[in-house]
C-alpha atoms as a PDB file:
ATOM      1  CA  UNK A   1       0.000   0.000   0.000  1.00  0.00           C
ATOM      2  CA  UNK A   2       0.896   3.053  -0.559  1.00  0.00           C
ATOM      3  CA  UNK A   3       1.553   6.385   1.517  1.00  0.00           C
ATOM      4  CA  UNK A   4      -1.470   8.050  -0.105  1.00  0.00           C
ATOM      5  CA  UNK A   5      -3.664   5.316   0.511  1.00  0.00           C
ATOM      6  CA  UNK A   6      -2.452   4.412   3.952  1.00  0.00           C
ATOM      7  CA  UNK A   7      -3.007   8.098   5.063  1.00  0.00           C
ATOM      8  CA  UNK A   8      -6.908   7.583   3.628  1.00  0.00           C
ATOM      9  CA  UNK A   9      -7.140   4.381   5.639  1.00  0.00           C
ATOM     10  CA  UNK A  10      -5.733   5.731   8.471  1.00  0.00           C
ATOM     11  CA  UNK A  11      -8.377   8.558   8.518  1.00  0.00           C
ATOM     12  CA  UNK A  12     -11.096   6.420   7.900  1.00  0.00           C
ATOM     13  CA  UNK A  13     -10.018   4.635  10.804  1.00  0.00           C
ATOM     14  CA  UNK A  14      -9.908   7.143  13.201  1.00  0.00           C
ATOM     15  CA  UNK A  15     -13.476   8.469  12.433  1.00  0.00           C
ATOM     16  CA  UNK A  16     -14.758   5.025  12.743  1.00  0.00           C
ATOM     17  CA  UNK A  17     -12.678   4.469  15.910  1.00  0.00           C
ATOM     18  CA  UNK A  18     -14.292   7.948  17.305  1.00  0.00           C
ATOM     19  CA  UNK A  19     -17.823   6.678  16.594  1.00  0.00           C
ATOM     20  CA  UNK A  20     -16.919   3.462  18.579  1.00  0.00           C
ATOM     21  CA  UNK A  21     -18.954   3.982  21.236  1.00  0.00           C
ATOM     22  CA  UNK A  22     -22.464   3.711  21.975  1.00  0.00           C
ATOM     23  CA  UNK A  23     -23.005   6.919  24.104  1.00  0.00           C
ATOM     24  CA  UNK A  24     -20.799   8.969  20.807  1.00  0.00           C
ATOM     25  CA  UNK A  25     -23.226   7.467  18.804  1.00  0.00           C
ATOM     26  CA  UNK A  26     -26.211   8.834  21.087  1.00  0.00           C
ATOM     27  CA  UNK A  27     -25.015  11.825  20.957  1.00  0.00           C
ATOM     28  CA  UNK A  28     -24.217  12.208  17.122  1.00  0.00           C
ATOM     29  CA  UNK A  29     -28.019  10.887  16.779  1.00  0.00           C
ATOM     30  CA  UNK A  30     -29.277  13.846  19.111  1.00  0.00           C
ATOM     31  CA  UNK A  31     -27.348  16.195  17.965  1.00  0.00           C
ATOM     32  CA  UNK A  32     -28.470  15.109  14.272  1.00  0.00           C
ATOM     33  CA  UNK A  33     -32.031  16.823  15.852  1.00  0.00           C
ATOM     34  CA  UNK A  34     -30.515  20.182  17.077  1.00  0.00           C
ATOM     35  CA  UNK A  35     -27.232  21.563  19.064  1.00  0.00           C
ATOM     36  CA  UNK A  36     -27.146  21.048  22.749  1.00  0.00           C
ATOM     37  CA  UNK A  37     -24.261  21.847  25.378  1.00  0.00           C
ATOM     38  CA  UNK A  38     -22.753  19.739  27.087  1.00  0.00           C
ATOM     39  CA  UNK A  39     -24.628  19.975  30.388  1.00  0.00           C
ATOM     40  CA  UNK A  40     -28.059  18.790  28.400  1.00  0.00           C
ATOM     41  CA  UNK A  41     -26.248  16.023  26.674  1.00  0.00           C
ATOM     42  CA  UNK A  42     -24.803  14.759  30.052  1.00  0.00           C
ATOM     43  CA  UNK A  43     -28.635  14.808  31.180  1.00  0.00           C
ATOM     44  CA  UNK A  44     -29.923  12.726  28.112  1.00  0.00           C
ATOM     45  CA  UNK A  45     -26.677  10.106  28.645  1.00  0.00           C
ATOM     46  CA  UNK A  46     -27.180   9.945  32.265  1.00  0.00           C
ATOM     47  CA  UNK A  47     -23.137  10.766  32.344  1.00  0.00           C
ATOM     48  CA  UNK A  48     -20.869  13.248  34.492  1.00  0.00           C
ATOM     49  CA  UNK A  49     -20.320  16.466  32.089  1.00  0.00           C
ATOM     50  CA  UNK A  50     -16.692  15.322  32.507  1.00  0.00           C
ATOM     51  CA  UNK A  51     -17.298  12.293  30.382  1.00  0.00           C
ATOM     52  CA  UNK A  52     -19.188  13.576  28.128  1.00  0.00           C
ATOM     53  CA  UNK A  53     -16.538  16.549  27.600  1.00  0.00           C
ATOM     54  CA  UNK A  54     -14.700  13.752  26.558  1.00  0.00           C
ATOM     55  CA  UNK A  55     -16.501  11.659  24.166  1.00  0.00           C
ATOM     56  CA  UNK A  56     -17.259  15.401  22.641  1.00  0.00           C
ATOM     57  CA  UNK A  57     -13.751  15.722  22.647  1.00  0.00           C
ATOM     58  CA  UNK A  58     -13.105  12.490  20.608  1.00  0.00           C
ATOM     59  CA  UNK A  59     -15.854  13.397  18.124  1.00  0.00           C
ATOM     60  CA  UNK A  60     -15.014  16.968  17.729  1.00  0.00           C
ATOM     61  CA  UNK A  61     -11.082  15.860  16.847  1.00  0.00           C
ATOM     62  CA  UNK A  62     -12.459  13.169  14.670  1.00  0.00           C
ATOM     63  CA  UNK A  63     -14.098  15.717  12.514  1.00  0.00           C
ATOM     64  CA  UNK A  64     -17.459  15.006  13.471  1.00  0.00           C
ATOM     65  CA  UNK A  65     -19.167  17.412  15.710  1.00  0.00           C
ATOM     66  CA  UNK A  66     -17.653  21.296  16.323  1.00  0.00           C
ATOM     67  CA  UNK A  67     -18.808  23.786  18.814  1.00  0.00           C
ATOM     68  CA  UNK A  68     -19.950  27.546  19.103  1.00  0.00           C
ATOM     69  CA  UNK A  69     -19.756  29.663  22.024  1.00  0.00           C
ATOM     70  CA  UNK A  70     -22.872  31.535  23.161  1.00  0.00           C
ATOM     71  CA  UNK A  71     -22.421  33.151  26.171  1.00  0.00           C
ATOM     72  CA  UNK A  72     -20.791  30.925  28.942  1.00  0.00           C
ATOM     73  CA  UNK A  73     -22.365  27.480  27.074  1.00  0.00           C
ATOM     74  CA  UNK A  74     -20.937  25.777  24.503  1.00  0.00           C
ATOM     75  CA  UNK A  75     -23.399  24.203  22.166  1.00  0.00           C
ATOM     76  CA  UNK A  76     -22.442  21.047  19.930  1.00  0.00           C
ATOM     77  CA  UNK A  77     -23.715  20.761  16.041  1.00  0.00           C
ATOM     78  CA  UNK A  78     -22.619  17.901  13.453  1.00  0.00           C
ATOM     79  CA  UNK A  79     -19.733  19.148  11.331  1.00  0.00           C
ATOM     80  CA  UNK A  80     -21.001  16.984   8.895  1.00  0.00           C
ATOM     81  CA  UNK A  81     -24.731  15.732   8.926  1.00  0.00           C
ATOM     82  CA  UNK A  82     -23.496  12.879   6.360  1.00  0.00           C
ATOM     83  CA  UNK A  83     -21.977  10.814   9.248  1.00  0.00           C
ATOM     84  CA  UNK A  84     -25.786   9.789   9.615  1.00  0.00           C
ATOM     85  CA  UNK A  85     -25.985   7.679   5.995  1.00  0.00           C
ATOM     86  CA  UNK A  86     -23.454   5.505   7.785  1.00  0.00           C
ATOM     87  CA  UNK A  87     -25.775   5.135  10.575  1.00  0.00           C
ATOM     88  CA  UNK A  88     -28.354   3.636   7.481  1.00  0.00           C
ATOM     89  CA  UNK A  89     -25.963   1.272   6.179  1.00  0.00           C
ATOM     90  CA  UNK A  90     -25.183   0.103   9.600  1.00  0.00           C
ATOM     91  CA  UNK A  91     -28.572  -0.945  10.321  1.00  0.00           C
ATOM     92  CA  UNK A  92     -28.818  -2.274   6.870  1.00  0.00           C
ATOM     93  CA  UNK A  93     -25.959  -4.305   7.895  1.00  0.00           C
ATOM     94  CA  UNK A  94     -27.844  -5.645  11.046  1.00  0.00           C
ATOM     95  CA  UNK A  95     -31.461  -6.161   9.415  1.00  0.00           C
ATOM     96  CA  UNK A  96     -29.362  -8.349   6.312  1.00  0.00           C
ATOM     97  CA  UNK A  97     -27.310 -10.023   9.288  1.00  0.00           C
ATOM     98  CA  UNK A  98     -30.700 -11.043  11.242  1.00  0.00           C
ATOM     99  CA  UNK A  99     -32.538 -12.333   7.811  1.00  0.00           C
ATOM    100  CA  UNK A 100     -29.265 -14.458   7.559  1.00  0.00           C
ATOM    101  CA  UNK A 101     -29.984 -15.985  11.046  1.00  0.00           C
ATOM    102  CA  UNK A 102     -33.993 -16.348  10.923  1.00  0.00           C
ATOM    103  CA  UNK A 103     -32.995 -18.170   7.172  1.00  0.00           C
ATOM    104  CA  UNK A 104     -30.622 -20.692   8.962  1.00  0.00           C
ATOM    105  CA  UNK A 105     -33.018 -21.483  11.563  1.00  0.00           C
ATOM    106  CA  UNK A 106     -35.470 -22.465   9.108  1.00  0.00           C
END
């Protein structure tokens, strides 16, 4: 491979390593609604603000979400609402994966 393509790879990876997690996910899916801070996002997660600083953190560095100061909150927005047709093929991926089972229980 490549340096050109191993750099692509390598960034690929890291925005599917930052979506790795099933509260990141959460909050990519509620903030695919409308921005919220980080105080109402630790609410919805049931989560300390610290670790939800974090996963925000992790996304925002991946590329994912940024942020925009208004006053003393910070409010969270997707970067790029396109990170949600991956969310579709996932779930393709699990409905074809659970007609696979039902068919070999048959």
């Amino acid at each position: 491979m490549d340096p050109k393509t191993q750099a692509l790879f390598e960034a690929r990876a890291r925005i599917i390593k930052a979506l790795a997690h099933s509260s990141r996910l959460f909050i990519v899916h509620q903030l695919s609604k409308q921005d919220f801070c980080v105080q109402e996002l630790a609410e919805m997660v049931d989560a300390d603000i610290s670790t939800i600083s974090k996963h925000l953190s992790v996304l925002k560095n991946a590329g994912i979400v940024k942020d925009a100061k208004d006053g003393q909150k910070v409010y969270y927005s997707l970067n790029c609402p396109c990170v949600l047709d991956f969310f579709t093929c996932v779930e393709s991926v699990i409905a074809s994966t659970v007609k696979e089972q039902a068919e070999l229980l048959k």
